[in-house]
C-alpha atoms as a PDB file:
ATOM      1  CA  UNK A   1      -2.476   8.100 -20.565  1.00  0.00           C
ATOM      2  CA  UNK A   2       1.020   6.316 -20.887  1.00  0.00           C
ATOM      3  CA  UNK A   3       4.348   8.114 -19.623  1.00  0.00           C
ATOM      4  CA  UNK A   4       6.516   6.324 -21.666  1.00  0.00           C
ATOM      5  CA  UNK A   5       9.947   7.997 -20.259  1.00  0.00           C
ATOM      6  CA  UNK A   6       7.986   8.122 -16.648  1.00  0.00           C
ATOM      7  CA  UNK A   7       7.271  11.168 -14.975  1.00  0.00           C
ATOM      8  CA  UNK A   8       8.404  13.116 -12.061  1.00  0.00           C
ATOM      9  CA  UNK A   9       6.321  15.229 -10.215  1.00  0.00           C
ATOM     10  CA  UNK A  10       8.848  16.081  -7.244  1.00  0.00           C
ATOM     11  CA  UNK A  11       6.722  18.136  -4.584  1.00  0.00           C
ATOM     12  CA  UNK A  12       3.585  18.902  -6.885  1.00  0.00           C
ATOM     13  CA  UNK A  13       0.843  20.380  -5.309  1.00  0.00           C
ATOM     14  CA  UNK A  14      -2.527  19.106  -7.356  1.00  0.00           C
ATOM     15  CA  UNK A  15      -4.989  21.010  -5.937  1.00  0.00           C
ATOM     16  CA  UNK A  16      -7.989  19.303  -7.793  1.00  0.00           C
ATOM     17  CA  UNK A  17      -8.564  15.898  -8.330  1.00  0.00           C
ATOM     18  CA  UNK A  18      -5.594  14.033  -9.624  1.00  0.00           C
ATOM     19  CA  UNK A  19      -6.429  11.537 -12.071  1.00  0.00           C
ATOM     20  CA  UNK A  20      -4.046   8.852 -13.280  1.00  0.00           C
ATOM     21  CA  UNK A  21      -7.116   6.255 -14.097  1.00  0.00           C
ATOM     22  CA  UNK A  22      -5.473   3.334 -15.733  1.00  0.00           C
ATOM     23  CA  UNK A  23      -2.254   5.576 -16.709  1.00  0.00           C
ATOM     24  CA  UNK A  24       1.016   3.295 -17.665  1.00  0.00           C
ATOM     25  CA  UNK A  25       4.037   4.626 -16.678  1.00  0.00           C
ATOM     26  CA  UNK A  26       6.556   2.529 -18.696  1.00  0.00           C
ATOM     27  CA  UNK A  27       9.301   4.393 -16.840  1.00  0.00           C
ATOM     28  CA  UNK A  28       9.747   5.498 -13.341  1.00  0.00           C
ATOM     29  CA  UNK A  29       6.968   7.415 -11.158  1.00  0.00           C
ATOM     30  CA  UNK A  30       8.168  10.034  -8.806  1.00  0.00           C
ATOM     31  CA  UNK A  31       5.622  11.549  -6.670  1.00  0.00           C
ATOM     32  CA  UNK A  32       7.743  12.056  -4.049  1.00  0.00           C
ATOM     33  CA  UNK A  33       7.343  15.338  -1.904  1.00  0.00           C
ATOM     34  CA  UNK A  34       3.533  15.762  -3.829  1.00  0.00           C
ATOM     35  CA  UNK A  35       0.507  17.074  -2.267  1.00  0.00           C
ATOM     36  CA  UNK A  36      -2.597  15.557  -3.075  1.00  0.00           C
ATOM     37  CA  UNK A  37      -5.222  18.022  -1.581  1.00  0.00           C
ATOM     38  CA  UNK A  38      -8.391  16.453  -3.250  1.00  0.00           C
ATOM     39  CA  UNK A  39      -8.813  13.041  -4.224  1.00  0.00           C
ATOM     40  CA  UNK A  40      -5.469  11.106  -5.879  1.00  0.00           C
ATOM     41  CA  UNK A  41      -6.998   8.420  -8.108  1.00  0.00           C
ATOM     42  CA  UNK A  42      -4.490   5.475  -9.477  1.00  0.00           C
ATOM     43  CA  UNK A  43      -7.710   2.898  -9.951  1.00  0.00           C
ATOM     44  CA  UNK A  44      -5.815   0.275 -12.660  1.00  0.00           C
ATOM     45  CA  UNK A  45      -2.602   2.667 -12.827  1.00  0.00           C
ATOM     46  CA  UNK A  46       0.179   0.017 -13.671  1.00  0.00           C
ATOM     47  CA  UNK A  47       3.717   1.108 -12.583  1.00  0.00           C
ATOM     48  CA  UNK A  48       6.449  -0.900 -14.867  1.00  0.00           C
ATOM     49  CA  UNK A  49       9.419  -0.029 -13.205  1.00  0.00           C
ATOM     50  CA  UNK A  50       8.613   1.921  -9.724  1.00  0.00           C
ATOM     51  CA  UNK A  51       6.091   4.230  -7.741  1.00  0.00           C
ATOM     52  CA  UNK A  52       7.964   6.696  -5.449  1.00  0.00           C
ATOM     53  CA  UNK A  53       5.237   8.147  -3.300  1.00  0.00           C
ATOM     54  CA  UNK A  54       7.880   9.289  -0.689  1.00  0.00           C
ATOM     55  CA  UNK A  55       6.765  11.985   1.809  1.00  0.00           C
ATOM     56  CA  UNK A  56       3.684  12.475  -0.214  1.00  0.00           C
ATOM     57  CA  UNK A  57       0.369  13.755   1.673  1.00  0.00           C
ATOM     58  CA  UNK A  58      -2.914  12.541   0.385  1.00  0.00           C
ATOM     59  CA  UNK A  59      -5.033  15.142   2.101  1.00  0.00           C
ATOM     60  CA  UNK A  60      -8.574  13.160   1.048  1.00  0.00           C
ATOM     61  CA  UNK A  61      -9.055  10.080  -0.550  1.00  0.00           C
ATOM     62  CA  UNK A  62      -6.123   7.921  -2.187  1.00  0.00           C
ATOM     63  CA  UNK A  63      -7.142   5.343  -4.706  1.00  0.00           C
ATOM     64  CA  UNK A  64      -5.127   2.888  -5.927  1.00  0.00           C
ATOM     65  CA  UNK A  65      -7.710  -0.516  -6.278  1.00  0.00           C
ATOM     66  CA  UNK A  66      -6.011  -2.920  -9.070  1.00  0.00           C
ATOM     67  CA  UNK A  67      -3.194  -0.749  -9.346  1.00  0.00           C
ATOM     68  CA  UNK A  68       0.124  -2.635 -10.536  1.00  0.00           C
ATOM     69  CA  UNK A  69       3.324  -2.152  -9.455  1.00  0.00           C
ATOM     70  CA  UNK A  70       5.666  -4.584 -11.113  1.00  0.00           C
ATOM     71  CA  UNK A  71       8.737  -2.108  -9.227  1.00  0.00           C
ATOM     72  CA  UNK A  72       9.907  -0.843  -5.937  1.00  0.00           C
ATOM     73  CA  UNK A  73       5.938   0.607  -4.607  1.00  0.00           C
ATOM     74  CA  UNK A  74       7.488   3.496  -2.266  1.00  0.00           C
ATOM     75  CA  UNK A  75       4.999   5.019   0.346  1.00  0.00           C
ATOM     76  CA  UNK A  76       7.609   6.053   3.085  1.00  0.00           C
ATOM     77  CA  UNK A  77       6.799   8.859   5.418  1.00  0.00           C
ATOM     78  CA  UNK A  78       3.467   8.960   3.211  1.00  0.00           C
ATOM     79  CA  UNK A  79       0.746  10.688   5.098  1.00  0.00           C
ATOM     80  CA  UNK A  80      -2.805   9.631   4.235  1.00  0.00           C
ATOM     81  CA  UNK A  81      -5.490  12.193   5.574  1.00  0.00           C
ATOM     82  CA  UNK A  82      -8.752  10.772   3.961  1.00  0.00           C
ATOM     83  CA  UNK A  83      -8.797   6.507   3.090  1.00  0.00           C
ATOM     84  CA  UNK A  84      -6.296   4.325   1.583  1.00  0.00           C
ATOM     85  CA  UNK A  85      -8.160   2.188  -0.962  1.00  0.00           C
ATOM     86  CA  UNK A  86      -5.267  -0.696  -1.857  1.00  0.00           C
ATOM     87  CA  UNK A  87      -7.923  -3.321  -2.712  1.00  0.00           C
ATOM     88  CA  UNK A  88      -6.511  -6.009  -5.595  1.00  0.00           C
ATOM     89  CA  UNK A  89      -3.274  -3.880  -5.893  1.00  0.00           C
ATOM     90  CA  UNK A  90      -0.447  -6.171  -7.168  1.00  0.00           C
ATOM     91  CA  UNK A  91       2.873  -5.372  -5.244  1.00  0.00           C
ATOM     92  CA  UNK A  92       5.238  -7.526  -7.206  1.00  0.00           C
ATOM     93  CA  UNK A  93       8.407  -6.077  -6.329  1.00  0.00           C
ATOM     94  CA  UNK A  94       9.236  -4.678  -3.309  1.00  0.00           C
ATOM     95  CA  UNK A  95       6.652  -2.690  -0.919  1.00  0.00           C
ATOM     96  CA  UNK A  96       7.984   0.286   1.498  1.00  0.00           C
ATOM     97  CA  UNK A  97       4.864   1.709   3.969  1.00  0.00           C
ATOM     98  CA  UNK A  98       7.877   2.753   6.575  1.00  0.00           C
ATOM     99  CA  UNK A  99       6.596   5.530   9.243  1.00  0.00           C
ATOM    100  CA  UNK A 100       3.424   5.802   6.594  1.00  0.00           C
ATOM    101  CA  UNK A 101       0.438   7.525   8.663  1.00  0.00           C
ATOM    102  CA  UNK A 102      -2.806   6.213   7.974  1.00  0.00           C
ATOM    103  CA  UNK A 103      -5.864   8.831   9.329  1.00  0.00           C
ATOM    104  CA  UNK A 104      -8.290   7.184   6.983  1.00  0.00           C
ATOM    105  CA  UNK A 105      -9.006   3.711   7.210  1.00  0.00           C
ATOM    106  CA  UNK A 106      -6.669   1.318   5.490  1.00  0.00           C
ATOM    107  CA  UNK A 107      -7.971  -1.400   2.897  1.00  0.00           C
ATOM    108  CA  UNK A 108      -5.740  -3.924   1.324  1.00  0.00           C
ATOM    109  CA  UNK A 109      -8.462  -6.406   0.773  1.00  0.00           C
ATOM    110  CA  UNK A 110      -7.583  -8.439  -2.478  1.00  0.00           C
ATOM    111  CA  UNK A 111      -3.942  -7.139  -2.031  1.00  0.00           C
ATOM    112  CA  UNK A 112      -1.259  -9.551  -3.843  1.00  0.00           C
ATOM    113  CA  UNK A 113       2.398  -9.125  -2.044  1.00  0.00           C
ATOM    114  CA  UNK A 114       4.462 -11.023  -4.400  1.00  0.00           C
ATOM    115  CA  UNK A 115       7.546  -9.600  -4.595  1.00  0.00           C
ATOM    116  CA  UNK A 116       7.924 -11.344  -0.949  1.00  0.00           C
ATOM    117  CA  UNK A 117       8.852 -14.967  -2.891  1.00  0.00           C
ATOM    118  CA  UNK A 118      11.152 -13.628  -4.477  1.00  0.00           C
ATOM    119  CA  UNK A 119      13.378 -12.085  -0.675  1.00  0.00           C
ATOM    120  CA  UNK A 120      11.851  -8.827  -1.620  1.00  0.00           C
ATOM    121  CA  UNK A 121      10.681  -6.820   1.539  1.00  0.00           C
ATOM    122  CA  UNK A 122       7.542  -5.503   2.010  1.00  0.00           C
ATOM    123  CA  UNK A 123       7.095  -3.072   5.430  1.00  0.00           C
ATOM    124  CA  UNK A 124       4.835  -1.274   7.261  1.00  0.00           C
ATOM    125  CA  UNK A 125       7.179  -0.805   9.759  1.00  0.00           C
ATOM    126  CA  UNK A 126       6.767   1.882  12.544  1.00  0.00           C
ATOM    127  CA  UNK A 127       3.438   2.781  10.011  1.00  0.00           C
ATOM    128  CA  UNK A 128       0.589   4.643  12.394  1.00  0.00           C
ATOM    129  CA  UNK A 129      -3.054   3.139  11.805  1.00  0.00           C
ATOM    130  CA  UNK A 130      -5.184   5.777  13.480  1.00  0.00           C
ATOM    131  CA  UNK A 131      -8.533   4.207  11.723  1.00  0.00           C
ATOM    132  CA  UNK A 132      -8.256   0.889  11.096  1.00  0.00           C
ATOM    133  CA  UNK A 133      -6.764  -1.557   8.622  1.00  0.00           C
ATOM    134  CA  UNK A 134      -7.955  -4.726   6.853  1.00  0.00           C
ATOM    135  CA  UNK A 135      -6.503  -7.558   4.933  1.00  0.00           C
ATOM    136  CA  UNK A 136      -8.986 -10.153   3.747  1.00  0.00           C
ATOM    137  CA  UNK A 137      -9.938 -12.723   1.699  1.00  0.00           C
ATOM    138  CA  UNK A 138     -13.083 -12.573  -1.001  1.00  0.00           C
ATOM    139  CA  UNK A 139     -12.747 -15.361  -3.367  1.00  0.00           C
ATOM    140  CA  UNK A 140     -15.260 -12.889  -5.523  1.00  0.00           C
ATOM    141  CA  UNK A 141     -12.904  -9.874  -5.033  1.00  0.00           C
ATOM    142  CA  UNK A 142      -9.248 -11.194  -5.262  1.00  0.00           C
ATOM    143  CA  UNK A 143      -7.318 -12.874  -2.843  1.00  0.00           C
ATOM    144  CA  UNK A 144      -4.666 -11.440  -0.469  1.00  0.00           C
ATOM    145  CA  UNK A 145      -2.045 -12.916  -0.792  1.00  0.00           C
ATOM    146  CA  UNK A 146       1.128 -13.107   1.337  1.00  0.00           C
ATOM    147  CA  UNK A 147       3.585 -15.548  -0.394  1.00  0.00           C
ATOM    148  CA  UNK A 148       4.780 -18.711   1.897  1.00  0.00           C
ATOM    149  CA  UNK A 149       5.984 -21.477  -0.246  1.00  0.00           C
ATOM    150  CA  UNK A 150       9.540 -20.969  -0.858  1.00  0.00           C
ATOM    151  CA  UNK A 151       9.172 -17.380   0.295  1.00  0.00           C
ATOM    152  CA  UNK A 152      12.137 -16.334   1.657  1.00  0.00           C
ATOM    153  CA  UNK A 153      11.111 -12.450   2.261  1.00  0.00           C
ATOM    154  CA  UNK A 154       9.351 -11.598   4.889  1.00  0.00           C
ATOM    155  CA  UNK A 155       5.765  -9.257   5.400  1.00  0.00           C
ATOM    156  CA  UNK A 156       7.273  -6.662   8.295  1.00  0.00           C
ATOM    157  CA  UNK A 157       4.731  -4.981  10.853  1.00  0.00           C
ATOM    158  CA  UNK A 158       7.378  -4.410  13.080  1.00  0.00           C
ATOM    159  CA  UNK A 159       6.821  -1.735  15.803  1.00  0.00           C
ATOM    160  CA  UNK A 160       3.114  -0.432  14.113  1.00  0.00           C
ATOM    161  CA  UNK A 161       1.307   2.406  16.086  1.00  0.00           C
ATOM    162  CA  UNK A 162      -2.455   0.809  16.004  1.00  0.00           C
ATOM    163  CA  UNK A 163      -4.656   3.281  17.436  1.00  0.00           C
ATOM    164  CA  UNK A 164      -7.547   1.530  16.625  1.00  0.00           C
ATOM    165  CA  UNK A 165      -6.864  -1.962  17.298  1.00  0.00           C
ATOM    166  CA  UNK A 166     -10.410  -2.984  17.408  1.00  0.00           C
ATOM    167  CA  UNK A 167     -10.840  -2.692  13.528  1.00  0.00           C
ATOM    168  CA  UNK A 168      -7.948  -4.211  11.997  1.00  0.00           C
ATOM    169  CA  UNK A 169      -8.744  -7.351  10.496  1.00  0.00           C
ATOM    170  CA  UNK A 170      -7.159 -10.282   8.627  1.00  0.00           C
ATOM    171  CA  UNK A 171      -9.792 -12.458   7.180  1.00  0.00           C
ATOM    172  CA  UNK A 172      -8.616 -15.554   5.763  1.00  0.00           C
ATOM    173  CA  UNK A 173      -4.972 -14.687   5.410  1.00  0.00           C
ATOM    174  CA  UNK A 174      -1.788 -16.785   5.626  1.00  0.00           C
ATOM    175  CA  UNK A 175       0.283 -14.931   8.060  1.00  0.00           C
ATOM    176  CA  UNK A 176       3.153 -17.455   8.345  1.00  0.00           C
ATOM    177  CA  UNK A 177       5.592 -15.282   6.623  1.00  0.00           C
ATOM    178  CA  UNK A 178       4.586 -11.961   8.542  1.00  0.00           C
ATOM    179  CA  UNK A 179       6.374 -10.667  11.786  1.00  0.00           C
ATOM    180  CA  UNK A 180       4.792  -8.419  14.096  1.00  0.00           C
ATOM    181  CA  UNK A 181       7.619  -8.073  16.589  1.00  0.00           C
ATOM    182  CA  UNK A 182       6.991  -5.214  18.706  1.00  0.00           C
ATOM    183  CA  UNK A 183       3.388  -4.410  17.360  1.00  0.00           C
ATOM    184  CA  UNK A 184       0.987  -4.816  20.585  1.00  0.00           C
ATOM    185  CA  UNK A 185      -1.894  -7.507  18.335  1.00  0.00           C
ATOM    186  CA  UNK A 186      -4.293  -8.167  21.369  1.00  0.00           C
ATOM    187  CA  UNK A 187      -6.684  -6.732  20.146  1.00  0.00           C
ATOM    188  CA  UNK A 188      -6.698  -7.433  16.530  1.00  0.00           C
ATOM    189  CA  UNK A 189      -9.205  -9.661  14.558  1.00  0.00           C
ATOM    190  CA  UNK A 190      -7.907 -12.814  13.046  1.00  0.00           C
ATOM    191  CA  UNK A 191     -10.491 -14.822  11.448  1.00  0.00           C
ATOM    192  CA  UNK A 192     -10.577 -17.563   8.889  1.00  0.00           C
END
């Protein structure tokens, strides 16, 4: 499906399934306020101008593998009940996961953060991991990817709630351009 003027969906409750499979939405998304009580699927959904996911509850799964967005990707104060599937997701604008509660595990293996070359922000600041979280490389599956040469934004995990430290993981992941400043990383995995 393509939303060629975008789409608001302000505080929608889809009780079903919500498939956006490899929608388009030339214009802007709004999602903001929407609850997602069964699985929200946005496998290969490309968002031209922006994704505003703000306050939105994903009560089971959330899907978003290979899902563009070439705007602002919003996801503050999003709640995620069930997993957060991010893997090969291009953020090439900015990225906003502020005070976002992950239940569910969290996978952004394969995630592309570009809009950080170009002093765009992308922040999980204050976000809550209550399952884990993973970044990694796969050379098979896509690469992530947080810009460093001539980057001049910055990947923010400042003050992150980790309740599961033990199974967060960055595999093979240039982290020279990422602060953690007041995120407790003791016990966190960092391999390469």
């Amino acid at each position: 499906a393509t939303f060629a003027k975008g789409a608001t969906f302000l505080s929608a409750i889809f009780n079903g399934d919500a498939d956006f499979v490899r929608a388009t939405f030339t214009g802007a998304a709004s999602f903001g306020g929407v609850t997602f009580k069964e699985v929200a699927d946005f496998w290969g959904t490309t968002f031209a101008v922006g994704a505003d996911f703000t306050d939105a509850i994903f009560s089971a799964t959330a899907r978003f593998p290979g899902a563009k967005f070439m705007g602002v990707a919003r996801f503050t104060d999003a709640t995620f009940t069930g997993s957060a599937d991010f893997w090969r997701a291009g953020f090439n604008g900015e990225g906003w996961f502020l005070r976002a509660t992950f239940t569910g595990a969290a996978d952004f293996m394969g995630a592309a953060f570009f809009g950080a070359a170009q002093d765009k922000t992308v922040s999980f600041a204050k976000a809550t991991f209550h399952a884990g979280l993973r970044f990694r490389n796969e050379p098979e599956l896509g690469r992530t990817h947080f810009p460093t040469q001539g980057a001049s934004g910055v990947v923010d995990f400042t003050d992150v709630r980790l309740e599961r430290p033990d199974r967060v993981y960055f595999q093979d992941v240039d982290l020279s351009r990422v602060s953690f400043l007041g995120t407790d990383i003791r016990q966190l995995h960092f391999l390469n």
